[in-house]
C-alpha atoms as a PDB file:
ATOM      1  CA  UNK A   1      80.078 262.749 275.988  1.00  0.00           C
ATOM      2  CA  UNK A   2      79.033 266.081 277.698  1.00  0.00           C
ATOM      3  CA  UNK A   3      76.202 266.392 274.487  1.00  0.00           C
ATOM      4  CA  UNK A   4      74.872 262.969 274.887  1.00  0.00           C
ATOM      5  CA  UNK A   5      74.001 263.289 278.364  1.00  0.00           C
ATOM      6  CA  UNK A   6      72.677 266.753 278.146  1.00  0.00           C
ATOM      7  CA  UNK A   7      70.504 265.613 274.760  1.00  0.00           C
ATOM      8  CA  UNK A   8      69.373 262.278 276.697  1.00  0.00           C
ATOM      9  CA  UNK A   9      68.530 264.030 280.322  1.00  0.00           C
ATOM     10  CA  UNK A  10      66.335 266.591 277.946  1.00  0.00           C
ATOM     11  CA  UNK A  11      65.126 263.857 275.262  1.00  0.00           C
ATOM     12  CA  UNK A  12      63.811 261.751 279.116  1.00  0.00           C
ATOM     13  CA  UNK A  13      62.081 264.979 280.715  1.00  0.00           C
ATOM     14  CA  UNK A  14      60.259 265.369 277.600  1.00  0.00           C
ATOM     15  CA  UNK A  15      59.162 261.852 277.668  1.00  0.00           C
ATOM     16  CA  UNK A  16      58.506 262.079 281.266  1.00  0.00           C
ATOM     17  CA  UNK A  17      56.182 264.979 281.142  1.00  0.00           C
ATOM     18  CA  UNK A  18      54.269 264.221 278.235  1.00  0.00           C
ATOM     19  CA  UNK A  19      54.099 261.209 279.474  1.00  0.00           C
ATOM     20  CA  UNK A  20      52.293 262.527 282.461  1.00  0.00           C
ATOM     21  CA  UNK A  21      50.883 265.567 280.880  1.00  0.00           C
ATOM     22  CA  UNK A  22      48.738 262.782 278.517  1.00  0.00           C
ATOM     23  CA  UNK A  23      47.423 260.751 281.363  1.00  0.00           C
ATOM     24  CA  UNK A  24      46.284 264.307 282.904  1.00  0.00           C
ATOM     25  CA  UNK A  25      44.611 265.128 279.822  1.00  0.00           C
ATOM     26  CA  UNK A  26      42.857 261.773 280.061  1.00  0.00           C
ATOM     27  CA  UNK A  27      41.201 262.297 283.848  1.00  0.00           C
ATOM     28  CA  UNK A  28      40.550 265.354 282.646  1.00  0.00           C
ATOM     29  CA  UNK A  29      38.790 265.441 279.630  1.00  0.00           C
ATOM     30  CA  UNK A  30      35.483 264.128 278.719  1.00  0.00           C
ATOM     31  CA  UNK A  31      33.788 262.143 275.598  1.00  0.00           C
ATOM     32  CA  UNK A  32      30.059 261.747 275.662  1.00  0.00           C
ATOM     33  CA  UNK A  33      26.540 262.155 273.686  1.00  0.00           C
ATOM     34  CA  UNK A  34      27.290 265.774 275.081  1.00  0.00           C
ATOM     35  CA  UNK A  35      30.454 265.907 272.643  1.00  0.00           C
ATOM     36  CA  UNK A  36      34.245 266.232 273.731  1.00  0.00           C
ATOM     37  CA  UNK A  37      35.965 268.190 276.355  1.00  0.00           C
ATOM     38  CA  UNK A  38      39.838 268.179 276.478  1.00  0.00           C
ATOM     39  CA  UNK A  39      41.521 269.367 279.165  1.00  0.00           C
ATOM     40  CA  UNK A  40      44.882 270.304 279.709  1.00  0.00           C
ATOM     41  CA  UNK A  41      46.448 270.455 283.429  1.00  0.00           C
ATOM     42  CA  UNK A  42      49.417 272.542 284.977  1.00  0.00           C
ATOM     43  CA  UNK A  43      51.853 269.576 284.057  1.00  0.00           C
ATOM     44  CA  UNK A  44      51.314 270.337 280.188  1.00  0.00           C
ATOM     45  CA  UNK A  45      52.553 273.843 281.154  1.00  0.00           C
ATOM     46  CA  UNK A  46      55.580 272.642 282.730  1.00  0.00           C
ATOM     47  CA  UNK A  47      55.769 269.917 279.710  1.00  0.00           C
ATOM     48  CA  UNK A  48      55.975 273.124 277.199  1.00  0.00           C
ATOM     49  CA  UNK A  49      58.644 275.112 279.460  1.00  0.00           C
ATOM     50  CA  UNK A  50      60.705 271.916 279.790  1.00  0.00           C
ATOM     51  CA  UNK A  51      60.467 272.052 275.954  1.00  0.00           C
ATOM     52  CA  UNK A  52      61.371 275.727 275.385  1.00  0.00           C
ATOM     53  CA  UNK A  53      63.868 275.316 277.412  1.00  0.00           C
ATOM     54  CA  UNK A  54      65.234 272.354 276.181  1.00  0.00           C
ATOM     55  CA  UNK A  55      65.649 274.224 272.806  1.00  0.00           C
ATOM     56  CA  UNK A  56      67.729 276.749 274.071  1.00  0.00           C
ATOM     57  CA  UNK A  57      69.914 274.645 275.668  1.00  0.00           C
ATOM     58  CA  UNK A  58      70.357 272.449 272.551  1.00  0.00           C
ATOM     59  CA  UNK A  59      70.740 275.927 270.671  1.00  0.00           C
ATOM     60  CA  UNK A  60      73.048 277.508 272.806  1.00  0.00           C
ATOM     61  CA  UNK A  61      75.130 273.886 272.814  1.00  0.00           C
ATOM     62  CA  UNK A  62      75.338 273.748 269.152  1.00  0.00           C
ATOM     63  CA  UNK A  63      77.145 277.633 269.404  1.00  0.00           C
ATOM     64  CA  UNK A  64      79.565 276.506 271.883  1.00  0.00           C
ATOM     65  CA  UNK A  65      80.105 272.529 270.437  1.00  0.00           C
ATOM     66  CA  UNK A  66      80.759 272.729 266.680  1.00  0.00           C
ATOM     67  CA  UNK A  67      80.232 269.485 266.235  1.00  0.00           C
ATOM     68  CA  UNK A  68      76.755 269.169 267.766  1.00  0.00           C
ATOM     69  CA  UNK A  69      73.702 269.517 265.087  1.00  0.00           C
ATOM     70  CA  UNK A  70      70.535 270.630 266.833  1.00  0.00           C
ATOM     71  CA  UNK A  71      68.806 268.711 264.125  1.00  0.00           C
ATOM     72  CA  UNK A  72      71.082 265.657 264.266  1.00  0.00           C
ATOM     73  CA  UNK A  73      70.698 265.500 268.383  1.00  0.00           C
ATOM     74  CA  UNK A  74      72.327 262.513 269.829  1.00  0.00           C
ATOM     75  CA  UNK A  75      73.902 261.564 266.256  1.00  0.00           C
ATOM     76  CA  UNK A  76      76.117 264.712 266.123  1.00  0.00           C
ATOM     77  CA  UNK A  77      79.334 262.952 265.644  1.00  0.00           C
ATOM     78  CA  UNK A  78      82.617 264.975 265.975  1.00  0.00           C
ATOM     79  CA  UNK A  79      84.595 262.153 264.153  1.00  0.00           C
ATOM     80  CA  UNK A  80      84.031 258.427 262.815  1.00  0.00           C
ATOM     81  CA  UNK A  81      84.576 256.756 266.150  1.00  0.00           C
ATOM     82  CA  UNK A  82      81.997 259.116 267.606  1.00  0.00           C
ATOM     83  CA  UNK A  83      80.051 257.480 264.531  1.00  0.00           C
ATOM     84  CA  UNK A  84      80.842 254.076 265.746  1.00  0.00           C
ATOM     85  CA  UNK A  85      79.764 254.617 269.136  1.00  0.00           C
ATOM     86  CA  UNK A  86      76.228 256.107 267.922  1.00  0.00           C
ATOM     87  CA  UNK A  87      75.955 253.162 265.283  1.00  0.00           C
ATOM     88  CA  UNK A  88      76.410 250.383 268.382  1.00  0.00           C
ATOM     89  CA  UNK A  89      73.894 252.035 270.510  1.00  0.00           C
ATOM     90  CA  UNK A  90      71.351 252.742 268.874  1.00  0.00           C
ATOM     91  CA  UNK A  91      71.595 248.976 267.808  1.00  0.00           C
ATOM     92  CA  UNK A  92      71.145 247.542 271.591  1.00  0.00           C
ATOM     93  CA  UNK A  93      68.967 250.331 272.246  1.00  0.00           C
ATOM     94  CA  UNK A  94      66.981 248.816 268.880  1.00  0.00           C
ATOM     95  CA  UNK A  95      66.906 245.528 270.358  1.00  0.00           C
ATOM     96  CA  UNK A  96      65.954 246.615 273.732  1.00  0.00           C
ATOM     97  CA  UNK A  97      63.011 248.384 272.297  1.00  0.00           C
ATOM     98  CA  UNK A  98      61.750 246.007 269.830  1.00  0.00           C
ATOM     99  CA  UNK A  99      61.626 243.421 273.495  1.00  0.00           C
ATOM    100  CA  UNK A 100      60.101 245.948 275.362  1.00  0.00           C
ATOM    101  CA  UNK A 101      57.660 246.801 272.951  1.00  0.00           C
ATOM    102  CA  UNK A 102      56.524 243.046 272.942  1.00  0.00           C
ATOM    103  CA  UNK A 103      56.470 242.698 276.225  1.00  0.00           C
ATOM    104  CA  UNK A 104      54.491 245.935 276.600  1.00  0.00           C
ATOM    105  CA  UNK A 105      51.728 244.700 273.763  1.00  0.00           C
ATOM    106  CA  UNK A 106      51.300 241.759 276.101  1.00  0.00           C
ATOM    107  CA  UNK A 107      50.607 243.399 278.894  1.00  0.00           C
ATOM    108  CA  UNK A 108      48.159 245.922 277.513  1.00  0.00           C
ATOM    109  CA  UNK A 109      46.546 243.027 275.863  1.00  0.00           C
ATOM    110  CA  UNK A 110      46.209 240.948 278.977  1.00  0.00           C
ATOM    111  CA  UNK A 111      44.893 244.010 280.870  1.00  0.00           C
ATOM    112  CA  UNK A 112      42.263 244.748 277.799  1.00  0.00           C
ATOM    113  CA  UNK A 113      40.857 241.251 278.667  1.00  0.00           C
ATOM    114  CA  UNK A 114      40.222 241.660 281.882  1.00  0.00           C
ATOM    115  CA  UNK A 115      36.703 241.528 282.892  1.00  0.00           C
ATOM    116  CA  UNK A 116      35.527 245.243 283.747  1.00  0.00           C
ATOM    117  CA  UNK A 117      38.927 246.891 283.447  1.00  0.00           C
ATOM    118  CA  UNK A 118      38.006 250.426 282.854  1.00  0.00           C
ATOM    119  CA  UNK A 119      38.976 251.748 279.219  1.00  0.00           C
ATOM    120  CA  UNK A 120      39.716 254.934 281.031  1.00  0.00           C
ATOM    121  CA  UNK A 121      42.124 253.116 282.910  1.00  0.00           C
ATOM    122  CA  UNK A 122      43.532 250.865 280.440  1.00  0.00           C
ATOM    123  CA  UNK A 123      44.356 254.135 278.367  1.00  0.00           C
ATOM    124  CA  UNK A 124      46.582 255.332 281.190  1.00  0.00           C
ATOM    125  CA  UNK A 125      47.856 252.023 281.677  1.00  0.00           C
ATOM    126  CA  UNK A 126      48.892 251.861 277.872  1.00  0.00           C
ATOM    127  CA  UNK A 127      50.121 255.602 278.256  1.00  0.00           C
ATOM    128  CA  UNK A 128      52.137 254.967 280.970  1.00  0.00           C
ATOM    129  CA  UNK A 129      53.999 251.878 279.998  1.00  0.00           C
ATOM    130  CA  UNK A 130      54.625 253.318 276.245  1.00  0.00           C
ATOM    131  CA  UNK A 131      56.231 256.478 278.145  1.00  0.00           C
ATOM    132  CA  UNK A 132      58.421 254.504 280.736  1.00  0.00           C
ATOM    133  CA  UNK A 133      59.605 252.249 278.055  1.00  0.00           C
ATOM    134  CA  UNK A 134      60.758 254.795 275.683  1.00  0.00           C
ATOM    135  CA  UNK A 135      62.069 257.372 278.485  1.00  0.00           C
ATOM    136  CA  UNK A 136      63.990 253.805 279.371  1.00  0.00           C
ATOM    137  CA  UNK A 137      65.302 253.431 276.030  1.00  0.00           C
ATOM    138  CA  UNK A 138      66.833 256.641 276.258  1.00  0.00           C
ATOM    139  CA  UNK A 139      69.127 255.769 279.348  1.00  0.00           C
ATOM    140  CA  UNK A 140      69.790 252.229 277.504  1.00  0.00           C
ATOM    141  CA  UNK A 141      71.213 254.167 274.528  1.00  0.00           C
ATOM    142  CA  UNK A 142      73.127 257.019 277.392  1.00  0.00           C
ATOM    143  CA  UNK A 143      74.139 253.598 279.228  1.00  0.00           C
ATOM    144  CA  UNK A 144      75.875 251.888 275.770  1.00  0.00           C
ATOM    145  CA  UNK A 145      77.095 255.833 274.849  1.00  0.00           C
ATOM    146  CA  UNK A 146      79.084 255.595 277.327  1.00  0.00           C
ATOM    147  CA  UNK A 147      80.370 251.818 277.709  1.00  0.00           C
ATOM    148  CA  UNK A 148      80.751 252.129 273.841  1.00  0.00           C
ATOM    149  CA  UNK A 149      82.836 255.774 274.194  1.00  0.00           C
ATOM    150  CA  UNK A 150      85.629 253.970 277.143  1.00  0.00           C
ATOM    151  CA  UNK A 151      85.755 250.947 275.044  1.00  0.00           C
ATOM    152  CA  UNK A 152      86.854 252.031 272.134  1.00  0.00           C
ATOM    153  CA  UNK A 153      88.776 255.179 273.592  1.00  0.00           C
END
């Protein structure tokens, strides 16, 4: 269980800050008849050192934990229940998603037709609500890890 949660708190920091370093990049940067600026804040640096370090961490785990696969992640399995566990997840974390995602092209939709809602705004809007709901889908799937993993124990 001790890989799950250490691949899920890394998989939501990355979501997290890219999250936020994207809706930085938008106040920042500029598109005009003067051509494109993109600009790229502090959080984007703290985005890439959560990364880097998030790679160690899943390299040094996969020395120490056998059965983790850096390039498997959160589907390393040790053994077939491990398997099972994964398989029923990532299921309710499927259906969680696919609701969220509906819900989420409502809302952007409704906000898009709006009277004078800002595309600036509606970008970080979109940005933010795609980034929540996936960084959420990562604690759904931690959440049914770890019902699934005492259940079937």
């Amino acid at each position: 269980m001790k890989k799950i949660v250490i691949e899920q708190v890394g998989n939501i920091g990355i979501m997290l800050l890219f999250t936020a370093a994207t809706i930085d990049m938008i106040n920042r940067s500029y598109f005009g008849a003067n051509g494109i600026r993109l600009e790229y804040g502090w959080i984007s640096n703290v985005f890439v050192v959560w990364l880097m370090g998030f790679l160690i961490i899943r390299h040094l785990l996969a020395r120490k934990d056998r059965s983790f696969n850096p390039d498997a992640g959160e589907f390393s399995a040790a053994d077939e229940r491990e398997e099972r566990i994964a398989d029923r997840s990532v299921r309710m974390t499927y259906r969680f998603l696919v609701t969220g995602v509906m819900v989420s092209l409502l809302i952007i939709s409704g906000l898009g037709i709006v009277n004078g809602m800002d595309t600036r705004l509606l970008a970080k809007i979109s940005v933010l609500i795609l980034g929540v709901l996936v960084s959420i889908g990562f604690v759904v799937y931690t959440i049914c890890w770890m019902y699934f993993d005492r259940r079937m124990g």
